[in-house]
N, C-alpha and C. Protein backbone atom coordinates (compact mmCIF):
# COMPACT_ATOMS: atom_id res chain seq x y z
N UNK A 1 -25.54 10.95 1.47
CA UNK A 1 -24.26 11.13 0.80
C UNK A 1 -24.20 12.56 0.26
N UNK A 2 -22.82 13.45 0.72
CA UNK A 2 -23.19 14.56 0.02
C UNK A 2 -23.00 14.79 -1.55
N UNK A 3 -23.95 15.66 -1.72
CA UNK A 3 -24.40 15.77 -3.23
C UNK A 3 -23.25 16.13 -4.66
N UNK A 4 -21.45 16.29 -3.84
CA UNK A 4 -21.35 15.80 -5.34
C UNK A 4 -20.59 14.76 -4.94
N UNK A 5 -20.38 13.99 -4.33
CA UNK A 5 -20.58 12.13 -4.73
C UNK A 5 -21.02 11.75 -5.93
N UNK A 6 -20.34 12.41 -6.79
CA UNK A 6 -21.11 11.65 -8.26
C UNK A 6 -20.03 11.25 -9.27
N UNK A 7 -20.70 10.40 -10.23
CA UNK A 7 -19.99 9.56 -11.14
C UNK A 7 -19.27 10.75 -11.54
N UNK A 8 -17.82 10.31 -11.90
CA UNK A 8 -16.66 11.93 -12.37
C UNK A 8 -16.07 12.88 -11.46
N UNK A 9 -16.87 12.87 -10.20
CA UNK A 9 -15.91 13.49 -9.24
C UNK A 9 -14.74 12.77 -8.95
N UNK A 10 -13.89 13.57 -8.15
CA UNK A 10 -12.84 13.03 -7.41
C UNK A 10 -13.63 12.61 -5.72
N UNK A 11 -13.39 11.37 -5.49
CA UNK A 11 -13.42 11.15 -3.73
C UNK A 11 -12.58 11.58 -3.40
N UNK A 12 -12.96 11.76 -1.84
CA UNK A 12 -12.11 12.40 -1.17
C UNK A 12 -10.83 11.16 -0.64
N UNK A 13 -9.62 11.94 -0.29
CA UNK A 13 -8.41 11.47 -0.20
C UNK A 13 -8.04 10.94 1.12
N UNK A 14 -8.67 10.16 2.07
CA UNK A 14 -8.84 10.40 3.04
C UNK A 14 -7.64 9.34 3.61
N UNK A 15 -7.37 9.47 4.62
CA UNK A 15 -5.94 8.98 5.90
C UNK A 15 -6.67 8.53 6.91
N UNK A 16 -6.47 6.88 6.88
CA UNK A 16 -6.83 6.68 8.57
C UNK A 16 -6.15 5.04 9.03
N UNK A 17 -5.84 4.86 9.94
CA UNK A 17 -5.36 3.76 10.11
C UNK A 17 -5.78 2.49 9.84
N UNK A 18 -4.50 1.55 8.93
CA UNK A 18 -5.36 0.12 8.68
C UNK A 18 -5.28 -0.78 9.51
N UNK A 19 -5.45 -2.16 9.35
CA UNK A 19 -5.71 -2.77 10.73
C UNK A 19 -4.29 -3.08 11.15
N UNK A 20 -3.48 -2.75 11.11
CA UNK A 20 -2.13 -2.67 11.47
C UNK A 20 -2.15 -1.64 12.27
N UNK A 21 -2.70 -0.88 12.34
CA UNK A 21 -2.35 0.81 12.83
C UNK A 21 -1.87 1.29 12.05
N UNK A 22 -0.88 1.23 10.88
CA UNK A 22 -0.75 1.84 10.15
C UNK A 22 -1.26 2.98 9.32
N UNK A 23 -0.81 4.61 9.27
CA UNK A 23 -1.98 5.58 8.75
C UNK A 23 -1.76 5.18 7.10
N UNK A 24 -2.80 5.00 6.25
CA UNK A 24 -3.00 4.74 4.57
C UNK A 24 -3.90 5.87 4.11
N UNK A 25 -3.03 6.45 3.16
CA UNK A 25 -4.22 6.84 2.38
C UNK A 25 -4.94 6.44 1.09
N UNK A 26 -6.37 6.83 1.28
CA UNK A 26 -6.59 5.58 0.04
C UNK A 26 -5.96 5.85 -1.45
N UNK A 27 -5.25 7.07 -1.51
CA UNK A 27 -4.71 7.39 -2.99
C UNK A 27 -3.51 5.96 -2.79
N UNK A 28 -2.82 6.09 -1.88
CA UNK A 28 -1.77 5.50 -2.08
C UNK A 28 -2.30 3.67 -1.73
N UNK A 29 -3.36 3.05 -1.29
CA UNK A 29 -3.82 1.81 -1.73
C UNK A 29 -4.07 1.90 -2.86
N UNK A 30 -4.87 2.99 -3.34
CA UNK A 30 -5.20 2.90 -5.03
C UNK A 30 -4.19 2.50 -6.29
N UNK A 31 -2.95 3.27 -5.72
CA UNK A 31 -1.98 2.87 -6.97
C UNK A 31 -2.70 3.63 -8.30
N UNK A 32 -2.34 2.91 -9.18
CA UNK A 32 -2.77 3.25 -10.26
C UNK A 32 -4.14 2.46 -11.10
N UNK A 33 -4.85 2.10 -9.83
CA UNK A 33 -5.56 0.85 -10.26
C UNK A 33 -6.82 1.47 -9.88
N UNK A 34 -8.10 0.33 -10.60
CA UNK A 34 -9.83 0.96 -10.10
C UNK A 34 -9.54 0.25 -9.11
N UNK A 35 -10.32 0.51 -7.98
CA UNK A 35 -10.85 0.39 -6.42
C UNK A 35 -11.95 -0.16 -6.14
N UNK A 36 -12.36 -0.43 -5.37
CA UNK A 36 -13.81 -0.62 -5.01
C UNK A 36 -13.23 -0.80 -3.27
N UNK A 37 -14.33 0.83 -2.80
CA UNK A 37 -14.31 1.25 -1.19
C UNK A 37 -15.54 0.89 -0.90
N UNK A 38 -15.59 -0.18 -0.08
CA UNK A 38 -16.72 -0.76 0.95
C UNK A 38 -16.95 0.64 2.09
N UNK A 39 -17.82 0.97 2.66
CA UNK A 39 -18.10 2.20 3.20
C UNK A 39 -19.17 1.05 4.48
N UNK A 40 -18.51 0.81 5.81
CA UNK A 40 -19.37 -0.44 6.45
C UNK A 40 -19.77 0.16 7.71
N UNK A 41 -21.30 -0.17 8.01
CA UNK A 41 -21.39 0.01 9.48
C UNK A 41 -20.61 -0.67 10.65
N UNK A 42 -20.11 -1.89 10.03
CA UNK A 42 -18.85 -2.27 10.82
C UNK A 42 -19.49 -3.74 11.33
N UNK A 43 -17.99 -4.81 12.08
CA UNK A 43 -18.50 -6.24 12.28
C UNK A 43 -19.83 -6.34 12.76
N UNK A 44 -20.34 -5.42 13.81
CA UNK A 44 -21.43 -5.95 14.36
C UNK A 44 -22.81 -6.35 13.30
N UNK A 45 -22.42 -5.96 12.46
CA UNK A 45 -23.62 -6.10 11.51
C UNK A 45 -23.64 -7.31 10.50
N UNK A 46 -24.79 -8.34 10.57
CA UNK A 46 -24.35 -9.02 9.77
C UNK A 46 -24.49 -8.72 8.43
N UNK A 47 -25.13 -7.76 8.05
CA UNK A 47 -25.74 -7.79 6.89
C UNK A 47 -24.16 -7.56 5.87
N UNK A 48 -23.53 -6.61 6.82
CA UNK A 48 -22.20 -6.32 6.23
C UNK A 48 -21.43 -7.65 6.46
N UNK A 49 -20.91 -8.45 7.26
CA UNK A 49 -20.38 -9.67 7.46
C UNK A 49 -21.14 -10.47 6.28
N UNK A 50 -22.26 -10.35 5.90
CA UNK A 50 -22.17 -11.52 4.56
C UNK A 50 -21.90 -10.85 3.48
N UNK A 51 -22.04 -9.14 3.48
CA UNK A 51 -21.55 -8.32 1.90
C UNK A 51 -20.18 -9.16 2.30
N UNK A 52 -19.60 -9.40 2.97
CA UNK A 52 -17.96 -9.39 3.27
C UNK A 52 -17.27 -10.67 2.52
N UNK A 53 -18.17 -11.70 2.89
CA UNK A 53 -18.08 -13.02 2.57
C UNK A 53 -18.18 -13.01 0.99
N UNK A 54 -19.49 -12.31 0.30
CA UNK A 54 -19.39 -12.68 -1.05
C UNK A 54 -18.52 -11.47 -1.69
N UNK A 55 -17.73 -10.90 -1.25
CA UNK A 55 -16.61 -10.21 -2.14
C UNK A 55 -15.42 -10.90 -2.05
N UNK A 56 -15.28 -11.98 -0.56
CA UNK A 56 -13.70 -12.78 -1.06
C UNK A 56 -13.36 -13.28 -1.83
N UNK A 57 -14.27 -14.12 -2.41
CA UNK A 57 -14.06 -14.74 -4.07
C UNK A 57 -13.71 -13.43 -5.20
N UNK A 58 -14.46 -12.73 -5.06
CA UNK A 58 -14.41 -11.32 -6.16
C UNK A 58 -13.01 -10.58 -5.78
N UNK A 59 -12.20 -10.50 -4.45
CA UNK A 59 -11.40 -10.17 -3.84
C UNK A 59 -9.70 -10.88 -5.01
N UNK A 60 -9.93 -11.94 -4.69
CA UNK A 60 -9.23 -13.16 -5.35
C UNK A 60 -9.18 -12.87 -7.43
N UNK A 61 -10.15 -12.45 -7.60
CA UNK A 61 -10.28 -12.01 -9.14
C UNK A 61 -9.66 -10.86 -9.21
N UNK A 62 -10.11 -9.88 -8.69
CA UNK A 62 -9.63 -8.46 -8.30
C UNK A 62 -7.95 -8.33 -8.39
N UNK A 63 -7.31 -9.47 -7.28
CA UNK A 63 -5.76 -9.43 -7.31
C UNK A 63 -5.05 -9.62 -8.70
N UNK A 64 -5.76 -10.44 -9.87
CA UNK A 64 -5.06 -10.82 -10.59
C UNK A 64 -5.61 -9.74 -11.86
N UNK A 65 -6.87 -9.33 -11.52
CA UNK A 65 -7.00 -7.81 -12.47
C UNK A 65 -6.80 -6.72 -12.21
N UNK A 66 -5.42 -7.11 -11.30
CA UNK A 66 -4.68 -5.68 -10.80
C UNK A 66 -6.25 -4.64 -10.64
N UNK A 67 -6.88 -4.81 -9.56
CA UNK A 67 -8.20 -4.16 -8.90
C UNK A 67 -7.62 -4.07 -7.13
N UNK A 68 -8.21 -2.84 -7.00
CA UNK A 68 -7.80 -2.61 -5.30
C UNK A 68 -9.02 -2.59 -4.72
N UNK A 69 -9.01 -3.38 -3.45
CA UNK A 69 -10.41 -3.18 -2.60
C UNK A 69 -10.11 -2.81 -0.63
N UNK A 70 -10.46 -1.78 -0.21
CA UNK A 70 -10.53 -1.37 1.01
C UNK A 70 -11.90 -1.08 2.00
N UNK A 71 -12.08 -1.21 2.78
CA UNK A 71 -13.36 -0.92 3.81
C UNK A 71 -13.08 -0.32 5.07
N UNK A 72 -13.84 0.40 4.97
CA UNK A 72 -13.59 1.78 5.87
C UNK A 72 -14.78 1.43 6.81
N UNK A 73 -14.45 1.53 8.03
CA UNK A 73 -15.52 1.39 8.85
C UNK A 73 -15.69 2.32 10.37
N UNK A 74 -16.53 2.37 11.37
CA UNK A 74 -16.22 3.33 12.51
C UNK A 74 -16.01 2.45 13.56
N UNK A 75 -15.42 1.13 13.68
CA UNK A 75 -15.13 0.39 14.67
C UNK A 75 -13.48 0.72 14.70
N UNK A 76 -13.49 0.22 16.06
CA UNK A 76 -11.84 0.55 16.51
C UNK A 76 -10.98 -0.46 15.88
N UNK A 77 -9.55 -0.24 16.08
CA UNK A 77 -8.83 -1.09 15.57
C UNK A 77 -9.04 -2.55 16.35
N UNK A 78 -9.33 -2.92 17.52
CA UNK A 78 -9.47 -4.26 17.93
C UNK A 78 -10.84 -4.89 17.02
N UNK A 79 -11.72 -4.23 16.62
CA UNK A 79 -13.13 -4.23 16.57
C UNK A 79 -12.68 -4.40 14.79
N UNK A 80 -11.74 -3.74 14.37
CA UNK A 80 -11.56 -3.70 12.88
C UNK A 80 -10.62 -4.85 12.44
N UNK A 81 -10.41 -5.42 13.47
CA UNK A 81 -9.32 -7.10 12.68
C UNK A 81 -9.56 -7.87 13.39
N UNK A 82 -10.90 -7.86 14.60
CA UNK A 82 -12.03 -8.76 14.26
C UNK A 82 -12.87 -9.24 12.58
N UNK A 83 -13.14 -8.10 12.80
CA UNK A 83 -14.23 -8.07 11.36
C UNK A 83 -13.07 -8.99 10.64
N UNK A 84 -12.61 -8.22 9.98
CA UNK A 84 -11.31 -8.31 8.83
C UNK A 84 -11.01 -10.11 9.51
N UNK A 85 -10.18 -10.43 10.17
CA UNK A 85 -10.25 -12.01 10.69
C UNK A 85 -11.50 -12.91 10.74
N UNK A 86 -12.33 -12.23 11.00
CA UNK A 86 -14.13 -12.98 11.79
C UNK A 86 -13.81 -13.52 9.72
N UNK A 87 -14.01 -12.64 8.82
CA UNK A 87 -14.91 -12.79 7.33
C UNK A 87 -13.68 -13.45 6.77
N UNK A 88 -12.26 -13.33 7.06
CA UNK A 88 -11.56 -14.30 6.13
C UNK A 88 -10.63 -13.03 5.49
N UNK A 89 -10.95 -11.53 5.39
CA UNK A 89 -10.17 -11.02 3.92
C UNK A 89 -8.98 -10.76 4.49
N UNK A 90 -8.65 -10.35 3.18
CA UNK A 90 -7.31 -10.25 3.48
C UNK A 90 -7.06 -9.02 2.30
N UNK A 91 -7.75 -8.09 2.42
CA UNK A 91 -7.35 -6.64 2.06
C UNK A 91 -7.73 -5.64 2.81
N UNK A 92 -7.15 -4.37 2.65
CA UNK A 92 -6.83 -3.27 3.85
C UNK A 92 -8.26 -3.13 4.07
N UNK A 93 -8.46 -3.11 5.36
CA UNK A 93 -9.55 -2.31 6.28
C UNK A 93 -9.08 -1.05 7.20
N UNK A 94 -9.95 0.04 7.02
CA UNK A 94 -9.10 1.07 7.82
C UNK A 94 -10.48 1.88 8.91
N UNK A 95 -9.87 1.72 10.29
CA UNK A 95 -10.35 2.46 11.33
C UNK A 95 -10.71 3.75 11.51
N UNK A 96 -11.87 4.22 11.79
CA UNK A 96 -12.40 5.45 12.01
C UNK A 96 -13.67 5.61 13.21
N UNK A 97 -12.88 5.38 14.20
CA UNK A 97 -13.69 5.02 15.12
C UNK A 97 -14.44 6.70 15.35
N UNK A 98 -13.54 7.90 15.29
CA UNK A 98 -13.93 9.42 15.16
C UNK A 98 -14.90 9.78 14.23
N UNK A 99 -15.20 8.46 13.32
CA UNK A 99 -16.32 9.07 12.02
C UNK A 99 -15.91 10.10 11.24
N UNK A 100 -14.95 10.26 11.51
CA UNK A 100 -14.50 11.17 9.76
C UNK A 100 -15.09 11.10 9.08
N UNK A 101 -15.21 10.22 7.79
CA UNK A 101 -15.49 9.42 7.11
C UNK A 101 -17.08 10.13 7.10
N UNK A 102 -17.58 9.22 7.72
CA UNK A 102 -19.02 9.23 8.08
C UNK A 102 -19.48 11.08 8.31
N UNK A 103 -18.89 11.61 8.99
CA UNK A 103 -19.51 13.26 9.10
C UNK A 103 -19.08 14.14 7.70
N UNK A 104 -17.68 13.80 7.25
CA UNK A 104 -17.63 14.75 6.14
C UNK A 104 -18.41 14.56 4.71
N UNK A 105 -18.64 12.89 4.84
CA UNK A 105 -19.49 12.48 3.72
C UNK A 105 -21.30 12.66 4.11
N UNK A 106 -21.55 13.14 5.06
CA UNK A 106 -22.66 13.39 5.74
C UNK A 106 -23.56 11.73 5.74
N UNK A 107 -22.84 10.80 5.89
CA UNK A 107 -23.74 9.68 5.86
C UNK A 107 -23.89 8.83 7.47
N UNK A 108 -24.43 9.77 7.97
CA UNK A 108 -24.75 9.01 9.77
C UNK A 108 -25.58 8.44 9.17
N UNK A 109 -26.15 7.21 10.10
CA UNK A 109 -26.99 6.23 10.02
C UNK A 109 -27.50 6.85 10.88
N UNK A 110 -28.66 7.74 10.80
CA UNK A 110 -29.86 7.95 12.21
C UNK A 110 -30.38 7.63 13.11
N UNK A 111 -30.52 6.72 12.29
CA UNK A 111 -31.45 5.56 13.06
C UNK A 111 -31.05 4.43 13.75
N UNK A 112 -29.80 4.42 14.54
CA UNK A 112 -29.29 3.55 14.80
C UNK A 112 -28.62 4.63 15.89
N UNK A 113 -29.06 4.73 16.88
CA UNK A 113 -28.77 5.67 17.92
C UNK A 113 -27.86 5.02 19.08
N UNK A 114 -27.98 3.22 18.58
CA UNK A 114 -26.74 2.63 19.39
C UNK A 114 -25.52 2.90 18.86
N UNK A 115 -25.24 2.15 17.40
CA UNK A 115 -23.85 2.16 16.65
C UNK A 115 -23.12 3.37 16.41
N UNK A 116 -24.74 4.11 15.98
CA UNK A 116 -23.94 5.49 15.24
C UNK A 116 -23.47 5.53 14.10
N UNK A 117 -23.13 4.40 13.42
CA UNK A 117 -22.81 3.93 12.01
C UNK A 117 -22.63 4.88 10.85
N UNK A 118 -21.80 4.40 9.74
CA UNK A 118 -22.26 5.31 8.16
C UNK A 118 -23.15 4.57 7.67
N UNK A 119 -24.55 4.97 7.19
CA UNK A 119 -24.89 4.57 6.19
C UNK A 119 -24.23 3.78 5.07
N UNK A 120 -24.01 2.35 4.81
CA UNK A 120 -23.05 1.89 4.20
C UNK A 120 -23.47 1.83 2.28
N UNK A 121 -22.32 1.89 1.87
CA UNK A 121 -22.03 2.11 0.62
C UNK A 121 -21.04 1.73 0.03
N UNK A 122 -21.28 1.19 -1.40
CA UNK A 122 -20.30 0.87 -2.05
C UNK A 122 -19.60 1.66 -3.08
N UNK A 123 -18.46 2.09 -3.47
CA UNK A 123 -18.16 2.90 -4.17
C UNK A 123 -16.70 2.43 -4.92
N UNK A 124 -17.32 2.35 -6.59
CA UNK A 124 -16.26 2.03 -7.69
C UNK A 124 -15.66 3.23 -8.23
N UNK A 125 -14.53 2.72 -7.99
CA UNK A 125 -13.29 4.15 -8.30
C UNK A 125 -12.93 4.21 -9.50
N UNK A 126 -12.56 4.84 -10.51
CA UNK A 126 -11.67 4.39 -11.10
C UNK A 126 -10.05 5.32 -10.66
N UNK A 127 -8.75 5.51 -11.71
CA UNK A 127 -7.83 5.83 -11.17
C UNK A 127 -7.72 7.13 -10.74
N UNK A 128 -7.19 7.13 -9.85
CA UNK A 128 -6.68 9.10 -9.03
C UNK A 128 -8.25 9.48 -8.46
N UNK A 129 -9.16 8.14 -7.81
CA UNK A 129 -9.65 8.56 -6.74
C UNK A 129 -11.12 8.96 -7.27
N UNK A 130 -11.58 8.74 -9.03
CA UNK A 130 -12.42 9.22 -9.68
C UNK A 130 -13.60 8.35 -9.32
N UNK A 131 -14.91 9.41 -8.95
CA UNK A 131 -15.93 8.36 -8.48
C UNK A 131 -16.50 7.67 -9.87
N UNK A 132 -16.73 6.14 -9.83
CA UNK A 132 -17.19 5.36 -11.44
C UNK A 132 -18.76 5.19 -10.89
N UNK A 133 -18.75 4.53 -9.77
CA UNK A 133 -20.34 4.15 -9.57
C UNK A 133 -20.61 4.31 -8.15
N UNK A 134 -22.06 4.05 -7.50
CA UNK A 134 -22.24 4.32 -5.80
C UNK A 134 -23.10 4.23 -5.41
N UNK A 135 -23.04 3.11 -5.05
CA UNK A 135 -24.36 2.17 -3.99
C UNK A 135 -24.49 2.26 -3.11
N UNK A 136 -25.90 3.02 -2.68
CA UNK A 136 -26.24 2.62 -1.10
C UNK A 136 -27.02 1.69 -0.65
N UNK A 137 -26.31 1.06 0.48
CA UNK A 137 -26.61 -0.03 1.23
C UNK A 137 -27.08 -0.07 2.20
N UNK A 138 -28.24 0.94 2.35
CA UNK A 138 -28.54 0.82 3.94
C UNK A 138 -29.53 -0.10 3.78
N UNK A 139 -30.36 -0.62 2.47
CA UNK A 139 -31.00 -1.94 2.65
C UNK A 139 -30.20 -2.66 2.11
N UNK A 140 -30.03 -4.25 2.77
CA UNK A 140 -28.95 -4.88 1.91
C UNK A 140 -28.87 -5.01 0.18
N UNK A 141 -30.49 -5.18 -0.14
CA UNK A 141 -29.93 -4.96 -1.45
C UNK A 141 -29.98 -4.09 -2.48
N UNK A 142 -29.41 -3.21 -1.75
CA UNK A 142 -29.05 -2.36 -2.67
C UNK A 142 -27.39 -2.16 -3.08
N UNK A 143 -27.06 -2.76 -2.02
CA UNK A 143 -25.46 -3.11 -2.36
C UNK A 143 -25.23 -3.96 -3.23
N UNK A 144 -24.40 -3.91 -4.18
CA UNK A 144 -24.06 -4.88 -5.33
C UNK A 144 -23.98 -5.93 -5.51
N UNK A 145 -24.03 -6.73 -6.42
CA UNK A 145 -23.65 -7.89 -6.08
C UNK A 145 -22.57 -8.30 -6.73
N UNK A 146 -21.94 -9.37 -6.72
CA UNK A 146 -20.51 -9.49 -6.92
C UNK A 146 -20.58 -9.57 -8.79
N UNK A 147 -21.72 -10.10 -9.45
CA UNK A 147 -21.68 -9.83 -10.55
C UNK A 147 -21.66 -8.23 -11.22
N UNK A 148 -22.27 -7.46 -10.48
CA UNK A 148 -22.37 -6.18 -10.55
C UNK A 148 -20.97 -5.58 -10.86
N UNK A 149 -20.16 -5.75 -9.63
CA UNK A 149 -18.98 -5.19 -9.28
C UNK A 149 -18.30 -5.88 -10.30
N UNK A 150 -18.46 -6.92 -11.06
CA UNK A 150 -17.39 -7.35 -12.00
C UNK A 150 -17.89 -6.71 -13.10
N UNK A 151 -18.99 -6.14 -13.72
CA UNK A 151 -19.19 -5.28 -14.78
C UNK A 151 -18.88 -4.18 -14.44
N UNK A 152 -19.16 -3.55 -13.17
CA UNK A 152 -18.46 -2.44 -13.15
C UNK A 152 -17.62 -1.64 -13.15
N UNK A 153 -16.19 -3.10 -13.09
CA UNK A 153 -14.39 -3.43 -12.86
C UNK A 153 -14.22 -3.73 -14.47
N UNK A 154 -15.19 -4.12 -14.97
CA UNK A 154 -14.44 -4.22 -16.66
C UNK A 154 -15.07 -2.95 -17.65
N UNK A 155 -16.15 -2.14 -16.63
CA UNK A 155 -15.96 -1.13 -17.72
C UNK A 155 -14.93 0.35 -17.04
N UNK A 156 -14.28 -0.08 -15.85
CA UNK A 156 -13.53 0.63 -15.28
C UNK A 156 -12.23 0.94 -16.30
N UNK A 157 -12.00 -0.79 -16.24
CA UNK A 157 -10.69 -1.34 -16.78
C UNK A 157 -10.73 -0.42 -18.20
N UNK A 158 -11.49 -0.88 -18.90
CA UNK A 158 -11.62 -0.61 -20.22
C UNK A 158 -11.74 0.71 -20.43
N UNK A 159 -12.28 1.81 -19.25
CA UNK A 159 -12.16 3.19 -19.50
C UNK A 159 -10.27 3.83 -19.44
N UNK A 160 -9.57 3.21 -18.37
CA UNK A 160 -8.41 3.31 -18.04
C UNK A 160 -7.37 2.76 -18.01
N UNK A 161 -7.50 1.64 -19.25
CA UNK A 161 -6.15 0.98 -19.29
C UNK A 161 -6.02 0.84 -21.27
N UNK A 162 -4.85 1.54 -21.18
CA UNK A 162 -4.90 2.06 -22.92
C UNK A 162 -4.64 0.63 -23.78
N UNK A 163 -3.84 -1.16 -22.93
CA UNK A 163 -3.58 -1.77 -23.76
C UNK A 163 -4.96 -2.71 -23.27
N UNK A 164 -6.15 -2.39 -22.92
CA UNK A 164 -6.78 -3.20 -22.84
C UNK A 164 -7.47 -3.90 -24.26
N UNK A 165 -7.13 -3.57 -25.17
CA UNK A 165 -7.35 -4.41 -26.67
C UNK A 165 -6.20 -4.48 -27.40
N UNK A 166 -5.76 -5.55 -27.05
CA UNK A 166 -4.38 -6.14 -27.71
C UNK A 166 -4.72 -5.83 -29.45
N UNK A 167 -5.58 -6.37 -29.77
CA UNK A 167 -6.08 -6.98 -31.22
C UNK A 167 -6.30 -5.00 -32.12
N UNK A 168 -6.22 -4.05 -31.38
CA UNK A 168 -6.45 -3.48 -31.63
C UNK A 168 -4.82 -2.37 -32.24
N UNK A 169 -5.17 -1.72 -33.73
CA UNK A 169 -3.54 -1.95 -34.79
C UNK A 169 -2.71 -0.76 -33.97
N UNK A 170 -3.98 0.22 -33.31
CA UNK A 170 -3.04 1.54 -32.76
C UNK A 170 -2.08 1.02 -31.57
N UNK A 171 -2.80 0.04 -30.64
CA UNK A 171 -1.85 -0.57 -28.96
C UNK A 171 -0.54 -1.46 -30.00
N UNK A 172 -0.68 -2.17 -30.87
CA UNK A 172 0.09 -3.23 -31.44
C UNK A 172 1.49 -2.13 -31.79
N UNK A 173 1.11 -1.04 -32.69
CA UNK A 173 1.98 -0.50 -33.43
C UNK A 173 2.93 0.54 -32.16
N UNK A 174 2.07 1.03 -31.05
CA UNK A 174 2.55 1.40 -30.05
C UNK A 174 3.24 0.14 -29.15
N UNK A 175 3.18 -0.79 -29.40
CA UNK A 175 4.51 -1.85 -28.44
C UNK A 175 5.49 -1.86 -29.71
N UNK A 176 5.49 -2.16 -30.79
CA UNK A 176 5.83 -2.24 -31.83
C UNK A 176 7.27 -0.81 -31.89
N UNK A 177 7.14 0.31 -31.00
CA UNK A 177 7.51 1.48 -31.08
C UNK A 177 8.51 1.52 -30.15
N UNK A 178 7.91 0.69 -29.15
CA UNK A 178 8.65 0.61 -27.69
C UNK A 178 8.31 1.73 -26.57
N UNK A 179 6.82 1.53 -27.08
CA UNK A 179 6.09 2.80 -25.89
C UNK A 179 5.47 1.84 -25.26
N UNK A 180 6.39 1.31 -24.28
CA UNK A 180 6.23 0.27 -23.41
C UNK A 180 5.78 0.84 -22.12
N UNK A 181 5.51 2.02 -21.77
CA UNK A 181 4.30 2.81 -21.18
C UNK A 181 3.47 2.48 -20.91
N UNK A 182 3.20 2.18 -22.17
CA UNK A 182 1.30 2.43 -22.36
C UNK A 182 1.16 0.96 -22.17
N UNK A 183 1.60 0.00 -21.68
CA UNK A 183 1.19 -1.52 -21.50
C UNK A 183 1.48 -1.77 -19.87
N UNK A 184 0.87 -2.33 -19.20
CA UNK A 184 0.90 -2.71 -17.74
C UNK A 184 1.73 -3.15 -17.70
N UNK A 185 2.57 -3.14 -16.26
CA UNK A 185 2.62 -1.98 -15.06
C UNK A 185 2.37 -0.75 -15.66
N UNK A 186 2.86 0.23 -16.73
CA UNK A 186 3.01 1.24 -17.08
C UNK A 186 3.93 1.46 -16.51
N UNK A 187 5.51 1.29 -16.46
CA UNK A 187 6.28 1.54 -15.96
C UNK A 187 6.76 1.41 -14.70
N UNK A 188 5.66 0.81 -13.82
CA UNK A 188 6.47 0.16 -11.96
C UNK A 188 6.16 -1.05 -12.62
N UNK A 189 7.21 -1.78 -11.37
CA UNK A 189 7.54 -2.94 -11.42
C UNK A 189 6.42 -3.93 -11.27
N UNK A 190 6.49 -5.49 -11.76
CA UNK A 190 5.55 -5.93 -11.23
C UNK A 190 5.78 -6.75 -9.77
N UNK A 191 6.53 -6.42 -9.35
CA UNK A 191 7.17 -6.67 -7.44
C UNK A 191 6.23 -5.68 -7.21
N UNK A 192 6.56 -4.38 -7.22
CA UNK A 192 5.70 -3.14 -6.41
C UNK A 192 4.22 -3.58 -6.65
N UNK A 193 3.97 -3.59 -7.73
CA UNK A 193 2.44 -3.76 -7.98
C UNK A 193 1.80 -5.02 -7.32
N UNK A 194 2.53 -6.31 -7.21
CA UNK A 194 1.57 -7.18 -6.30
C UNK A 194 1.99 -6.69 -4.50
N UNK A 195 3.27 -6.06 -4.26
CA UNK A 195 4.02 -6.13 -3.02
C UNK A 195 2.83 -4.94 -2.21
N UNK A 196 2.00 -3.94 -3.23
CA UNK A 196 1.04 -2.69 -2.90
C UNK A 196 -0.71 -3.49 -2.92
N UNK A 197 -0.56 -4.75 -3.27
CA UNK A 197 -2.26 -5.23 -3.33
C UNK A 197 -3.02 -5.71 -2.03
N UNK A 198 -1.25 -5.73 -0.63
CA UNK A 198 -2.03 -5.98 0.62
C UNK A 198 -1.86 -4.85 1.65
């Protein structure tokens, strides 16, 4: 991974088609929300097909804590909604069969002189793309586990969402004001905000 991949940077902004064909970029899946980017050697692997399985439940939590989750992989689009269909999810996966992804972040898998793969990784965002945390997975466990990713989504939350303590007199006296801002959506709708979670 190149070396500033680190907690406080910005990730990079990257464009590539989701399993629609559709080109996404991940700013604009992000919204205004923390993330969590799966970084996958792709279906053929099971090790990634069962990371896949135990994030759908976490997937399902995620929707309702306004949390965004995407996986980027170097399989083609037929090969990328396999995966995405084969595991059940039902959030954006996006194609990079060119390895973008994989060469600018310098994470080839070497050793794998069939696939060619990224080195897979997990990576917690928080908002506008900010790296929070970043797991590598080239042994499975070193990838998170779904309890992980839920501490790591509530200290996301709690870094970037100003009404996350109701009980607290400064958020009260600010609704109280009608700086209805500073309380979720933050001003988009809540149509846009679930209509942007697939």
């Amino acid at each position: 991974m190149r070396s500033d991949i680190i907690p406080g940077a910005r990730f990079p902004d990257y464009e590539l088609p989701d399993q629609t064909g559709k080109h996404r970029k991940l700013s604009e899946l992000q919204g205004r929300d923390p993330m969590v980017v799966v970084l996958s050697r792709g279906g053929f692997c099971p090790k990634d097909r069962r990371q896949h399985e135990g994030l759908l439940l976490l997937h399902r939590e995620m929707i309702v804590g306004y949390c965004r989750m995407v996986t980027i992989s170097t399989d083609n689009l037929l090969a990328t909604n396999e995966f995405r269909a084969g595991v059940g999810a039902h959030w954006p996966f996006l194609s990079d069969p060119g390895r973008k992804v994989q060469k600018d972040l310098d994470i080839a898998e070497y050793t794998d002189t069939t696939h060619d793969p990224m080195v897979p990784h997990t990576i917690v965002l928080l908002p506008e793309l900010v790296v929070h945390k970043v797991y590598n997975g080239y042994w499975f466990f070193g990838r998170p586990t779904v309890e992980e990713l839920r501490a790591d989504l509530r200290d996301a939350l709690r870094a970037c969402r100003p009404d996350w303590d109701l009980s607290d007199p400064a958020v009260r006296e600010a609704w109280a004001r009608g700086e209805k801002d500073r309380f979720y959506p933050y001003g988009e709708s809540y149509a846009k905000v679930f209509a942007d979670q697939e």
